[in-house]
C-alpha atoms as a PDB file:
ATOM      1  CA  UNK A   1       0.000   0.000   0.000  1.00  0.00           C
ATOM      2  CA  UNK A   2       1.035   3.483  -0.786  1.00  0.00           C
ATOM      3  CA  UNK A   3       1.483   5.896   1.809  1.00  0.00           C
ATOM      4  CA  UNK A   4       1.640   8.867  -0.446  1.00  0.00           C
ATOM      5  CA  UNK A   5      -0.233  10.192  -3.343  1.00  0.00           C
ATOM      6  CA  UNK A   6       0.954  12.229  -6.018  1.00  0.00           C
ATOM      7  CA  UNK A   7      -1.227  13.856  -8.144  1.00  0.00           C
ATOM      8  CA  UNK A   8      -0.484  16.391 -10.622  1.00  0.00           C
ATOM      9  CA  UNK A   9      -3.907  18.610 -11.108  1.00  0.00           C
ATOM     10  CA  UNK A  10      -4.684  20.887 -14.146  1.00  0.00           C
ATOM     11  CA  UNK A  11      -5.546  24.498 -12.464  1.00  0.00           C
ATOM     12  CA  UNK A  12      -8.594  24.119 -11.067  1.00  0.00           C
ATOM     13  CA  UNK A  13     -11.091  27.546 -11.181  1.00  0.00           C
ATOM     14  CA  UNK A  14     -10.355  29.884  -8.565  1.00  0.00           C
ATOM     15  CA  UNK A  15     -13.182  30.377  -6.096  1.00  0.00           C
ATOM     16  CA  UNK A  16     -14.421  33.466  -7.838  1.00  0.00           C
ATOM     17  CA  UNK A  17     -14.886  30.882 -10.652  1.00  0.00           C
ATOM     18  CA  UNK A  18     -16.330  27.752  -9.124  1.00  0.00           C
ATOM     19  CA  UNK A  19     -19.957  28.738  -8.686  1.00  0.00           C
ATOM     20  CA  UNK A  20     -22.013  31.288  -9.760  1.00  0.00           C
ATOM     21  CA  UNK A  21     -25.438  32.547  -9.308  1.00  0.00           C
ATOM     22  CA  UNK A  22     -28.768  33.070 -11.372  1.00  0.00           C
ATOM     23  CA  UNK A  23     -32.386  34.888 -10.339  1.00  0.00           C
ATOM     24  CA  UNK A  24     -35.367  32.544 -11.315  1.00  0.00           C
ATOM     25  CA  UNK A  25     -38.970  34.007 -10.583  1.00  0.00           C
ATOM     26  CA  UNK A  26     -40.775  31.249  -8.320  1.00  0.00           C
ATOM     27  CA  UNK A  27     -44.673  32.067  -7.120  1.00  0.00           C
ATOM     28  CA  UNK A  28     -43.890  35.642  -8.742  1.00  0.00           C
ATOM     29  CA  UNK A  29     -40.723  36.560  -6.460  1.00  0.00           C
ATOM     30  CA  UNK A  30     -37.015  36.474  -7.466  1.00  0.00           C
ATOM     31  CA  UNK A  31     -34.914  33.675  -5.893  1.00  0.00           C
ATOM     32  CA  UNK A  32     -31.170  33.246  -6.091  1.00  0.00           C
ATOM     33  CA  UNK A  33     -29.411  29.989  -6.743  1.00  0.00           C
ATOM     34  CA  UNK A  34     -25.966  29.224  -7.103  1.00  0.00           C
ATOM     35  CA  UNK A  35     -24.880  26.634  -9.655  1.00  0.00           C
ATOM     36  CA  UNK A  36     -21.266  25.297 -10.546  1.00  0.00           C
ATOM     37  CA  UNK A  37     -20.092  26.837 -13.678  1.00  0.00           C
ATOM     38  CA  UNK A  38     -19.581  24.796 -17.026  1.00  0.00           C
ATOM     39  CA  UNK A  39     -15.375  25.449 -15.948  1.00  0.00           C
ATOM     40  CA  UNK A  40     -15.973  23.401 -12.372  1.00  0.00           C
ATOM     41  CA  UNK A  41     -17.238  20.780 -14.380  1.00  0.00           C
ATOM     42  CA  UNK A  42     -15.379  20.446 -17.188  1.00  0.00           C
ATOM     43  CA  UNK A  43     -11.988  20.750 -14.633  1.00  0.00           C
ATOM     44  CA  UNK A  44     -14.135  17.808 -12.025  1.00  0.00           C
ATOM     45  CA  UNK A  45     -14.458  15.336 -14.795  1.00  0.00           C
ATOM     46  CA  UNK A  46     -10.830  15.632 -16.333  1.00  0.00           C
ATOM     47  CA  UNK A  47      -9.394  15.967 -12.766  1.00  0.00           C
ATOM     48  CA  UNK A  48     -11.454  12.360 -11.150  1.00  0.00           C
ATOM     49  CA  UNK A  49     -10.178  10.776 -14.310  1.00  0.00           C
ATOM     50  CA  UNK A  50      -6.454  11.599 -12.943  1.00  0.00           C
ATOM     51  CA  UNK A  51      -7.217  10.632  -9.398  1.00  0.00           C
ATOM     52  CA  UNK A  52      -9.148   7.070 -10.477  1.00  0.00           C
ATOM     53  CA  UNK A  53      -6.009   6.358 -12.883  1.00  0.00           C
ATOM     54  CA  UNK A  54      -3.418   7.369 -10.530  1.00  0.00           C
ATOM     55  CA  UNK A  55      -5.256   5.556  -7.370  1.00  0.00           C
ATOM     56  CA  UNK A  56      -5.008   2.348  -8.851  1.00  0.00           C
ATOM     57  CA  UNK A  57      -1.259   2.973 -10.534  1.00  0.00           C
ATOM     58  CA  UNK A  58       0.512   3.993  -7.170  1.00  0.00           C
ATOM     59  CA  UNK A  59      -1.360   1.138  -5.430  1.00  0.00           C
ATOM     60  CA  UNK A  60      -3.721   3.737  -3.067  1.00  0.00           C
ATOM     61  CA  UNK A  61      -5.250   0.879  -0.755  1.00  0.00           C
ATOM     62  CA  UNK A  62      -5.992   3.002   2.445  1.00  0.00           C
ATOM     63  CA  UNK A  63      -9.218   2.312   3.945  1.00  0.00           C
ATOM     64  CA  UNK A  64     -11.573   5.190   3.480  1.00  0.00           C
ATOM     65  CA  UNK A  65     -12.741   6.820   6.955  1.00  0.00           C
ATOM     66  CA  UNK A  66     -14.255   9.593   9.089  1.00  0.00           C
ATOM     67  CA  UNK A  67     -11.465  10.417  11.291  1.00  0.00           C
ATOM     68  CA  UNK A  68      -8.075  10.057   8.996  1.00  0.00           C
ATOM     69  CA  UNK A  69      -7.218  13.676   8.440  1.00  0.00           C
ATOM     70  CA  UNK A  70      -4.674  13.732   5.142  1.00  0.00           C
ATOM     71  CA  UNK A  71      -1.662  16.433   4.782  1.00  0.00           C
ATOM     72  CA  UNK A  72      -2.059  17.969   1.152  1.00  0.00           C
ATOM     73  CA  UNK A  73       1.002  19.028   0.444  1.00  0.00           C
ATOM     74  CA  UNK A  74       0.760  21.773  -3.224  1.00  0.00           C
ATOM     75  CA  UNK A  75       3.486  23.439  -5.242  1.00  0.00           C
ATOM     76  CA  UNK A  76       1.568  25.245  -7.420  1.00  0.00           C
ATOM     77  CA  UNK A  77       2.845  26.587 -10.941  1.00  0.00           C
ATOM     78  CA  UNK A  78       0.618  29.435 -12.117  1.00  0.00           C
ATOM     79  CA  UNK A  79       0.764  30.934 -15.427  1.00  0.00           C
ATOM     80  CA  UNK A  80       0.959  34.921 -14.421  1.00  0.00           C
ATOM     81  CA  UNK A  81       2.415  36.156 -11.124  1.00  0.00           C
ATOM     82  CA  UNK A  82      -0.953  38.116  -9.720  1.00  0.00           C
ATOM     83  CA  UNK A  83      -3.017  35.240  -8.722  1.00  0.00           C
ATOM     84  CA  UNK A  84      -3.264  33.850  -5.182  1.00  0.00           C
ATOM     85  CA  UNK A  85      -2.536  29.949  -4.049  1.00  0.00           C
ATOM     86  CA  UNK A  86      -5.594  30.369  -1.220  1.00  0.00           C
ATOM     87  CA  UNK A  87      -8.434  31.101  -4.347  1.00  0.00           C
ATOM     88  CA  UNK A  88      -7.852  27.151  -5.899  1.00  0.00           C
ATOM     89  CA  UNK A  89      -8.095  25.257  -2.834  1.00  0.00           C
ATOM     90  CA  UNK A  90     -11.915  24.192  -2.813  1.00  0.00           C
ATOM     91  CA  UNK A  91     -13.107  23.146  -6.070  1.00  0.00           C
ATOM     92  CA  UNK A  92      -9.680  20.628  -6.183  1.00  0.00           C
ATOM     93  CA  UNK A  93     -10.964  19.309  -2.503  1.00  0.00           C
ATOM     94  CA  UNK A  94     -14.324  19.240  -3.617  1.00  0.00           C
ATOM     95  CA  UNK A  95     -13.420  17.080  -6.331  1.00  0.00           C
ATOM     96  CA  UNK A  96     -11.163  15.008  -4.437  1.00  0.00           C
ATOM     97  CA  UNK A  97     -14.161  14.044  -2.266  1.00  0.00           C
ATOM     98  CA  UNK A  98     -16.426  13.164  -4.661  1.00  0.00           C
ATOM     99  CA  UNK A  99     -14.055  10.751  -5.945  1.00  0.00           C
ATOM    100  CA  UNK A 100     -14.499   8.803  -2.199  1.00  0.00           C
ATOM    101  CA  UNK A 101     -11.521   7.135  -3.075  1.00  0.00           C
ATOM    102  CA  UNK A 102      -8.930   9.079  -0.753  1.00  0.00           C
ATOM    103  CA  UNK A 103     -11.376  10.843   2.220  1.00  0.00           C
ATOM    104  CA  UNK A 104     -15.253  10.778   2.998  1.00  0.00           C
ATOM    105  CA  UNK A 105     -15.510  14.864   3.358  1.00  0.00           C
ATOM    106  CA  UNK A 106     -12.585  17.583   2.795  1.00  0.00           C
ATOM    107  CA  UNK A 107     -13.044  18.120   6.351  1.00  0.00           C
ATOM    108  CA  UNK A 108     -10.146  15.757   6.766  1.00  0.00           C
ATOM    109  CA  UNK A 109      -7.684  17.556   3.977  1.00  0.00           C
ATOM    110  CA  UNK A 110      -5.109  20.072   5.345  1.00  0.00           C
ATOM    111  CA  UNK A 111      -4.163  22.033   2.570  1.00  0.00           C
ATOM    112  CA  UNK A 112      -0.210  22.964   2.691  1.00  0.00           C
ATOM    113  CA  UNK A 113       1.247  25.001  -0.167  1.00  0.00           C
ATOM    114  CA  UNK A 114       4.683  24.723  -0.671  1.00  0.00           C
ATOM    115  CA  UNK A 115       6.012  26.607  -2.895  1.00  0.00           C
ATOM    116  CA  UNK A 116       4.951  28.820  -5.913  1.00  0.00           C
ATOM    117  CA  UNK A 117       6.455  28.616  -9.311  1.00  0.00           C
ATOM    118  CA  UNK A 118       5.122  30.546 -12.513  1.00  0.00           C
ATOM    119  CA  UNK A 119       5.073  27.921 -15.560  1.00  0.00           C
ATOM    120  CA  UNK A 120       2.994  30.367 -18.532  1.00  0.00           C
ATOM    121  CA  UNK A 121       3.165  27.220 -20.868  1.00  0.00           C
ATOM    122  CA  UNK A 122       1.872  24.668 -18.092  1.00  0.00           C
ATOM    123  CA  UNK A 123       0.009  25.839 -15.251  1.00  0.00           C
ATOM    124  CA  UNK A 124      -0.594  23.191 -12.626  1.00  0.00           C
ATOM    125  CA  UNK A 125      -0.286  21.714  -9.125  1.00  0.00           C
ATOM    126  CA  UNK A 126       1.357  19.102  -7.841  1.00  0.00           C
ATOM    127  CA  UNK A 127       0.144  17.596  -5.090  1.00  0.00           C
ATOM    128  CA  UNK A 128       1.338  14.982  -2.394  1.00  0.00           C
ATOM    129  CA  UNK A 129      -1.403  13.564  -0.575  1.00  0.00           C
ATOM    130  CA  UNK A 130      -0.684  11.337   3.053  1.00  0.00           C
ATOM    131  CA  UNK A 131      -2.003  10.792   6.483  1.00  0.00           C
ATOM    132  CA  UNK A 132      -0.971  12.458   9.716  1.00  0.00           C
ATOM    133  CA  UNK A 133       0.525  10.664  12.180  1.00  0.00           C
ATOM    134  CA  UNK A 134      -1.909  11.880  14.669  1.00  0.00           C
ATOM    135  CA  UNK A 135      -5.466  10.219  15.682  1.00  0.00           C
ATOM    136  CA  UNK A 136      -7.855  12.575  17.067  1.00  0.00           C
ATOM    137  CA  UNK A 137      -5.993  14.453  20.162  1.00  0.00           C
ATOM    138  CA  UNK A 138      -3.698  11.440  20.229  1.00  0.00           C
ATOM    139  CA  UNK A 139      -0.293  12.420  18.639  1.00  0.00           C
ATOM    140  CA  UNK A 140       0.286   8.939  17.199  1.00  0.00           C
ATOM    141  CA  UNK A 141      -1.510   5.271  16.948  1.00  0.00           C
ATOM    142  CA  UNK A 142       0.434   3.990  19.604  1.00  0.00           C
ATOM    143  CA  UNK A 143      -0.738   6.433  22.196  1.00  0.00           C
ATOM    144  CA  UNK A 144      -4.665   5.895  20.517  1.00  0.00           C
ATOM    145  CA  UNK A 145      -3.654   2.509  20.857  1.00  0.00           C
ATOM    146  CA  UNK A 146      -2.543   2.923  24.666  1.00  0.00           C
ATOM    147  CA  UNK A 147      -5.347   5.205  25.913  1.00  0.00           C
ATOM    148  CA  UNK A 148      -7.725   2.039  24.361  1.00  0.00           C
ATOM    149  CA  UNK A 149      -6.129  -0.787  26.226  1.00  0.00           C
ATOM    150  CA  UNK A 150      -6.838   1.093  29.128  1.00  0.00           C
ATOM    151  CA  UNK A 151     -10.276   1.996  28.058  1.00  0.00           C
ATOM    152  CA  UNK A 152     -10.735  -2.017  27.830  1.00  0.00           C
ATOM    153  CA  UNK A 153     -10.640  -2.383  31.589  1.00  0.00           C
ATOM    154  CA  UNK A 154     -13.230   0.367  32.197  1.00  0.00           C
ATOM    155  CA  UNK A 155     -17.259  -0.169  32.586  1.00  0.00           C
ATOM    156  CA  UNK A 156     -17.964   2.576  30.485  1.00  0.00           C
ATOM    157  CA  UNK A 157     -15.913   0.696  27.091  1.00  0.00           C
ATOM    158  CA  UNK A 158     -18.681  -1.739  27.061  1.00  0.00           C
ATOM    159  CA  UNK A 159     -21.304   0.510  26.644  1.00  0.00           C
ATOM    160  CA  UNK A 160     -19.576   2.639  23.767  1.00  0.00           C
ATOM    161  CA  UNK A 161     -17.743   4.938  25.250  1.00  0.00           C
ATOM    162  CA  UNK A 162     -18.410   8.375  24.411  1.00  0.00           C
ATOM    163  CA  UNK A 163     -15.357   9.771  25.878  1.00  0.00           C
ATOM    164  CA  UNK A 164     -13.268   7.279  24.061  1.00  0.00           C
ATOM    165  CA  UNK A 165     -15.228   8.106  20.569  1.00  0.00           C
ATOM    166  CA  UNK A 166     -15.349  11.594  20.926  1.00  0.00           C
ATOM    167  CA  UNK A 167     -11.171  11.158  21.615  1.00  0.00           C
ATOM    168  CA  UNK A 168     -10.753  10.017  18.380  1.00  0.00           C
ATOM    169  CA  UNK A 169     -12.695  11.971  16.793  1.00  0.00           C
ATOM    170  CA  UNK A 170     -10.400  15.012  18.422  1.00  0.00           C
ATOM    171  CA  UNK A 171     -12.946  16.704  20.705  1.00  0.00           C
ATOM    172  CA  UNK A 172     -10.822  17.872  23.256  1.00  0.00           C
ATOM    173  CA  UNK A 173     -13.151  17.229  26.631  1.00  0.00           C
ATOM    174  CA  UNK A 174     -12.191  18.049  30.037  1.00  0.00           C
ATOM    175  CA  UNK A 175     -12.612  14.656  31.418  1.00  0.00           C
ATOM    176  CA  UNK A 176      -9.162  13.377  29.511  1.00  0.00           C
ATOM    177  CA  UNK A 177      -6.178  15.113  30.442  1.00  0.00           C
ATOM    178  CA  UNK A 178      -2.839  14.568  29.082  1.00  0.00           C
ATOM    179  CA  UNK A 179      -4.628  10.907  27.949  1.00  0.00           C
ATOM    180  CA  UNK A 180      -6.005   9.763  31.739  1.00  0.00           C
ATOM    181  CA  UNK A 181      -9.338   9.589  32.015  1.00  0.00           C
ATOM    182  CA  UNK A 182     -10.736  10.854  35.237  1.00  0.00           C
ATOM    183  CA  UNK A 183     -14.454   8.760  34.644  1.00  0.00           C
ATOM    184  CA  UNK A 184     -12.110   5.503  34.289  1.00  0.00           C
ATOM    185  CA  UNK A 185     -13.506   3.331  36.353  1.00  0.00           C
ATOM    186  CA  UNK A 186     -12.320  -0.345  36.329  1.00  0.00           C
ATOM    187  CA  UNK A 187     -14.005  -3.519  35.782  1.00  0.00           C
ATOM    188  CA  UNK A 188     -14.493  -5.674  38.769  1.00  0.00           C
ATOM    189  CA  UNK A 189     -14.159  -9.649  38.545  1.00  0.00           C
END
């Protein structure tokens, strides 16, 4: 299994470009509604093409989840020096999720550029695309793996533990400090 992407994305629209809005007259009032622009689609469809093909080519195997949060790491390569790295960000996540073939919801992705580069002829970004080491507030799946064990001796595991749950989910909650517990509360034989 790879543990790193790479992905090499045409330049997706900027958010100024993504969506845009119409008025429609329903029951004799004007309405607004936003709709994705012909560009957003035409970039989603050639962009999923490159993520499908390069999934299965770099041998992308990781289990799709709610909690993974993935490190996108972007060197962009623009094709005039005035535009700005932060604008291109959510139409390439968006389409990144609908794939469901690297994260659930772009709630996970932290977006990293890198580095900035101005390529006229070939305007692009390269992404690399891997998981944190961290699980929730735990700062690695040993400690998540640790604070668990423990959890297994405790009454409240059995019933789902929300405290353990919410854990790896990352709510920080003041009943786990610096990963103890204080409503552990041990199993008696």
């Amino acid at each position: 299994m790879a543990e790193k992407l790479y992905l090499t994305s045409p330049m997706p629209p900027s958010v100024n470009h993504y969506t845009s809005v119409r008025t429609i007259m329903k029951n004799g009032r004007p309405l607004s509604m936003v709709y994705e622009t012909k560009e957003a689609k035409d970039y989603k469809k050639a962009f999923k093409k490159i993520i499908e093909d390069e999934v299965k080519k770099q041998n992308w195997t990781r289990e799709v989840n709610d909690t993974q949060h993935f490190f996108i790491d972007a060197v962009f390569y623009f094709d005039r020096i005035d535009k700005d790295c932060a604008n291109y960000e959510k139409c390439l996540d968006d389409t990144i999720t609908e794939t469901q073939l690297i994260w659930k919801d772009d709630n996970v992705a932290l977006f990293r550029p890198q580095r900035i580069f101005y390529d006229k002829d070939n305007p692009r970004i390269e992404l690399t695309i891997y998981p944190v080491e961290y699980i929730g507030i735990f700062n690695s799946d040993d400690d998540k793996v640790k604070f668990e064990d423990k959890c297994k001796t405790c009454k409240r595991y059995a019933r789902n533990c929300s405290l353990l749950r919410k854990a790896i989910e990352g709510r920080i909650q003041p009943e786990i400090k610096d990963y103890v517990c204080e409503k552990y509360s041990e199993i008696k034989n």
